[in-house]
N, C-alpha and C. Protein backbone atom coordinates (compact mmCIF):
# COMPACT_ATOMS: atom_id res chain seq x y z
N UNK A 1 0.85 -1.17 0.00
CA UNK A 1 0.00 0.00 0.00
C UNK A 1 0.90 1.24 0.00
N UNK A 2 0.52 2.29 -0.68
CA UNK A 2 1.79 3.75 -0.80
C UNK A 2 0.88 4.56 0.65
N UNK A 3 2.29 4.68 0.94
CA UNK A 3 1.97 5.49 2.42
C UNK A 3 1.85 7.03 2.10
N UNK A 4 1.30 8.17 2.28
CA UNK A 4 1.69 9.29 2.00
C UNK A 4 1.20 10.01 3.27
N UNK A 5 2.43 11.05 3.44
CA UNK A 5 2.65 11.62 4.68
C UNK A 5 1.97 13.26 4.44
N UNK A 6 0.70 13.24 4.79
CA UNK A 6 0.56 14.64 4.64
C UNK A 6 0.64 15.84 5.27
N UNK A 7 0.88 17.11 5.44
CA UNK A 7 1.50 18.32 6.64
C UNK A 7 0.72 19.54 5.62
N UNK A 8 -0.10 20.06 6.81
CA UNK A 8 -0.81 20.90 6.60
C UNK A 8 -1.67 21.20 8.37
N UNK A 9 -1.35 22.88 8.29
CA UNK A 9 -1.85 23.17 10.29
C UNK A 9 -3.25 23.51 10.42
N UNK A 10 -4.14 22.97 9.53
CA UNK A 10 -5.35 23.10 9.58
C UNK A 10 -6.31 21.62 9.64
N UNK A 11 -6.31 21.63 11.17
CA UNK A 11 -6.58 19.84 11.80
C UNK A 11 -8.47 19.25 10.66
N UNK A 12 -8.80 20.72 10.12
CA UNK A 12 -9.59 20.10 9.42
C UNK A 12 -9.78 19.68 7.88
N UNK A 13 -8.75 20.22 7.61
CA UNK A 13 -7.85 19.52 6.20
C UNK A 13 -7.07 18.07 6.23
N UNK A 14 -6.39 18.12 7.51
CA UNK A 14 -5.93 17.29 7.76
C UNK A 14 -6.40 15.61 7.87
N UNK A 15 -7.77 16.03 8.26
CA UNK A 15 -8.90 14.88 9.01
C UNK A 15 -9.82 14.38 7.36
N UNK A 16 -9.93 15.77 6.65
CA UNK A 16 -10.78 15.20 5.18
C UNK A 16 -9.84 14.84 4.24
N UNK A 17 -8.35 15.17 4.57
CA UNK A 17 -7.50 13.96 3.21
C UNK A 17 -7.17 12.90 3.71
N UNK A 18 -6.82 12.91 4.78
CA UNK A 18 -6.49 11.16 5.31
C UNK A 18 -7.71 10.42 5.17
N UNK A 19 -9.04 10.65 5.30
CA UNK A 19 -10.10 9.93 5.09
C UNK A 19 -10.23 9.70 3.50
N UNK A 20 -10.16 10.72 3.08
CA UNK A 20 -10.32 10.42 1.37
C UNK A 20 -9.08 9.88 0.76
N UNK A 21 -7.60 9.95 1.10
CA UNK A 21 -6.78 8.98 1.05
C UNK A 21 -6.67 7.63 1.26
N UNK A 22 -7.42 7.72 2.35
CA UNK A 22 -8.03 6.19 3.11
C UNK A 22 -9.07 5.31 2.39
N UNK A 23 -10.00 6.14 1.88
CA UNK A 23 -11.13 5.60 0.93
C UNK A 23 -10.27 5.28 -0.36
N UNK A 24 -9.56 5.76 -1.12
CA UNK A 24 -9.11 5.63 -1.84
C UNK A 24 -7.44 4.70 -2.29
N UNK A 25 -7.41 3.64 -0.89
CA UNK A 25 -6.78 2.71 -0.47
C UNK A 25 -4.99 2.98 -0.16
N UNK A 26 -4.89 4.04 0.42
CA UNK A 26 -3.95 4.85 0.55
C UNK A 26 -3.58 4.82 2.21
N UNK A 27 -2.04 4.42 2.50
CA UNK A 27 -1.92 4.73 4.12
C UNK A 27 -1.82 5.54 4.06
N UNK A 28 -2.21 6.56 4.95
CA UNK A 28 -2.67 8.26 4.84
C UNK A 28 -2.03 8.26 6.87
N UNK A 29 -1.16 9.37 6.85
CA UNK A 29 -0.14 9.94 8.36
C UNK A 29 -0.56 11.61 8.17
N UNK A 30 -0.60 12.22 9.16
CA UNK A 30 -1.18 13.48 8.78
C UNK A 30 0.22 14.01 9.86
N UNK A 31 0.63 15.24 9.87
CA UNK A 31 1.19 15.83 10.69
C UNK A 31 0.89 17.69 10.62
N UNK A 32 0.86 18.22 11.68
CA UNK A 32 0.33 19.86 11.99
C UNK A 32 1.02 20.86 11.75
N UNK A 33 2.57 20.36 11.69
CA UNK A 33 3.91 21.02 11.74
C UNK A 33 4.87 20.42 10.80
N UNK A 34 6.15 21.03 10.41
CA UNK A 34 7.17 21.03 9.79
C UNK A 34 8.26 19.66 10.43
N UNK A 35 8.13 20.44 12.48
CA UNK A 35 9.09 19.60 13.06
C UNK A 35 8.44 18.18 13.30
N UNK A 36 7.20 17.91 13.21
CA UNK A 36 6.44 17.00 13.16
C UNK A 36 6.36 16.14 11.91
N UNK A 37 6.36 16.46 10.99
CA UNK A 37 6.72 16.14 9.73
C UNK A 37 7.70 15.49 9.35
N UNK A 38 8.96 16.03 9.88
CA UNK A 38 10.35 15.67 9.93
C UNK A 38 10.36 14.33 10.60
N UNK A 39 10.02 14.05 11.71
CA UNK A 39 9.99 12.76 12.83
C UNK A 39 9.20 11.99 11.81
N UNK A 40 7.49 12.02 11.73
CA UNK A 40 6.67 11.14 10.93
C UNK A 40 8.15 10.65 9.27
N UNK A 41 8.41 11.54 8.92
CA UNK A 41 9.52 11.07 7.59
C UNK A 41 10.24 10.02 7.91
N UNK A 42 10.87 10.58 8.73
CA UNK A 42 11.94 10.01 9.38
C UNK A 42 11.77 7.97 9.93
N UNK A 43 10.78 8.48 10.74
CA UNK A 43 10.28 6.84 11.25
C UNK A 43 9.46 6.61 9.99
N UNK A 44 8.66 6.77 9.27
CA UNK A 44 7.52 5.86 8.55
C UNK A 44 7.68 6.03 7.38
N UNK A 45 8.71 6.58 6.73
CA UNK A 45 9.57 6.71 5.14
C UNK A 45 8.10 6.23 4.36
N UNK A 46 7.23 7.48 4.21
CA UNK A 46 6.08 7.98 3.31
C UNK A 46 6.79 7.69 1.58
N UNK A 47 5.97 6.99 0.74
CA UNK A 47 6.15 6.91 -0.65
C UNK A 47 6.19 8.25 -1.23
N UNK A 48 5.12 9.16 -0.33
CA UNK A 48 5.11 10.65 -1.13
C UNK A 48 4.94 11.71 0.14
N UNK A 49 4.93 12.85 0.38
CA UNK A 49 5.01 13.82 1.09
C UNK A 49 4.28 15.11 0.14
N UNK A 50 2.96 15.43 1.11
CA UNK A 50 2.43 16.29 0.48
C UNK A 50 1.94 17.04 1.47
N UNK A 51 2.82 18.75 1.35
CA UNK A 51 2.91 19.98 1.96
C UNK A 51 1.85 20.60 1.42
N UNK A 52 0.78 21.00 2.50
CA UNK A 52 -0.80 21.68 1.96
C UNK A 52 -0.35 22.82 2.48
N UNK A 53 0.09 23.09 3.81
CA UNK A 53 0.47 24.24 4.65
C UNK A 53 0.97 25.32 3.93
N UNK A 54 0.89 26.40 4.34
CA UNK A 54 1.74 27.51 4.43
C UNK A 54 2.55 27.63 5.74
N UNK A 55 3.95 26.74 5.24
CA UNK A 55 4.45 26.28 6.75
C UNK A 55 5.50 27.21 6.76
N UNK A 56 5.98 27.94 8.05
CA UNK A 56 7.28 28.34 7.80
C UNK A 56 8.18 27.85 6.89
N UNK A 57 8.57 28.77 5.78
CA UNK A 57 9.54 28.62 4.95
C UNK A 57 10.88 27.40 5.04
N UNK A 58 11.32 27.39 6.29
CA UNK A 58 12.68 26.57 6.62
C UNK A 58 11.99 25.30 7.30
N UNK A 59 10.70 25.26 7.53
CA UNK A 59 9.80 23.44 7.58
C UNK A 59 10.28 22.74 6.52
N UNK A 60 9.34 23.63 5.81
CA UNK A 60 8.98 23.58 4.21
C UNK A 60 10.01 22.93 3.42
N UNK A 61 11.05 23.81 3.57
CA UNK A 61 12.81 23.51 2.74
C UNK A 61 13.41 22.09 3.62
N UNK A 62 12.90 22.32 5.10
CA UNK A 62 14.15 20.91 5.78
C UNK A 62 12.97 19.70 4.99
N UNK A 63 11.84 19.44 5.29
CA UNK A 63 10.49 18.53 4.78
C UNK A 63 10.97 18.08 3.25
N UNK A 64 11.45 18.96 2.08
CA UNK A 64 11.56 18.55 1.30
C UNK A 64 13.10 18.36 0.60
N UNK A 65 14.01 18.66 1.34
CA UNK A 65 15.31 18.58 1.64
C UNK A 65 15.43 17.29 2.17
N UNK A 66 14.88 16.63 3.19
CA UNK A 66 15.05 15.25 4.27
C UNK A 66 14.42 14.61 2.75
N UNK A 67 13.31 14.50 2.75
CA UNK A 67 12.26 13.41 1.40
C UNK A 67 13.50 13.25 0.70
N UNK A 68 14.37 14.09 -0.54
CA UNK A 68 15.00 14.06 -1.78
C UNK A 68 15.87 13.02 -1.19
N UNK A 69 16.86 13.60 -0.34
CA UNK A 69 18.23 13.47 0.11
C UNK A 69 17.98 12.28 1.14
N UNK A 70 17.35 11.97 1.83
CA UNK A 70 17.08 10.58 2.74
C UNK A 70 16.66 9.36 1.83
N UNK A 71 15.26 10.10 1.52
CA UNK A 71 14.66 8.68 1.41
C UNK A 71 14.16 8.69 0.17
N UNK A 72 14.36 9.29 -0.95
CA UNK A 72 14.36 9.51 -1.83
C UNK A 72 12.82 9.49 -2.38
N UNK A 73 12.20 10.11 -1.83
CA UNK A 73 10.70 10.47 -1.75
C UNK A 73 10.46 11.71 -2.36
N UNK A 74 9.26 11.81 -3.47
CA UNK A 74 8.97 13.15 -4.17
C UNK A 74 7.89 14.04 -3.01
N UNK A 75 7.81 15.32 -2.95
CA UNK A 75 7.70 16.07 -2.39
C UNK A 75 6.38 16.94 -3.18
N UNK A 76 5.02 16.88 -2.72
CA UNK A 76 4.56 17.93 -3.37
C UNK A 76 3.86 18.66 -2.77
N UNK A 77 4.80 20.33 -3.22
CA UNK A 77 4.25 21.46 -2.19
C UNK A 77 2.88 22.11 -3.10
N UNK A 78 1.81 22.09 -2.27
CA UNK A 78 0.65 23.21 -2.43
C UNK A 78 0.21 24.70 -1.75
């Protein structure tokens, strides 16, 4: 199953893509924050990483900096 790690600080965005990820047979990880994001990467190496947030700038850059360079995971910022 493709895991995708999603980060976005709006807990009710958060709650309607993991469900519709979920329906749509997807392991779906939600995180609120950047530094939160980073840990979830880190332990549960997500197939994809998808930044909804308007997260501080240097989240944003370490989030898709760790994905490339770690775990070689595509990154998509909205």
């Amino acid at each position: 199953m493709t895991k995708i790690l999603v980060v976005d600080d709006e807990p009710q965005i958060l709650r309607a893509l993991r469900v519709n990820l979920a329906a749509r047979h997807y392991e779906a990880a939600v995180a609120a924050d950047g530094a939160t994001a980073l840990c979830q990467a880190a332990e549960w190496h997500p197939d994809l990483i998808i930044l909804v947030a308007l997260l501080v700038l240097a989240y944003a850059a370490s989030v898709t900096d760790l994905a490339a360079a770690v775990f070689s995971c595509p990154t998509l910022a909205l």
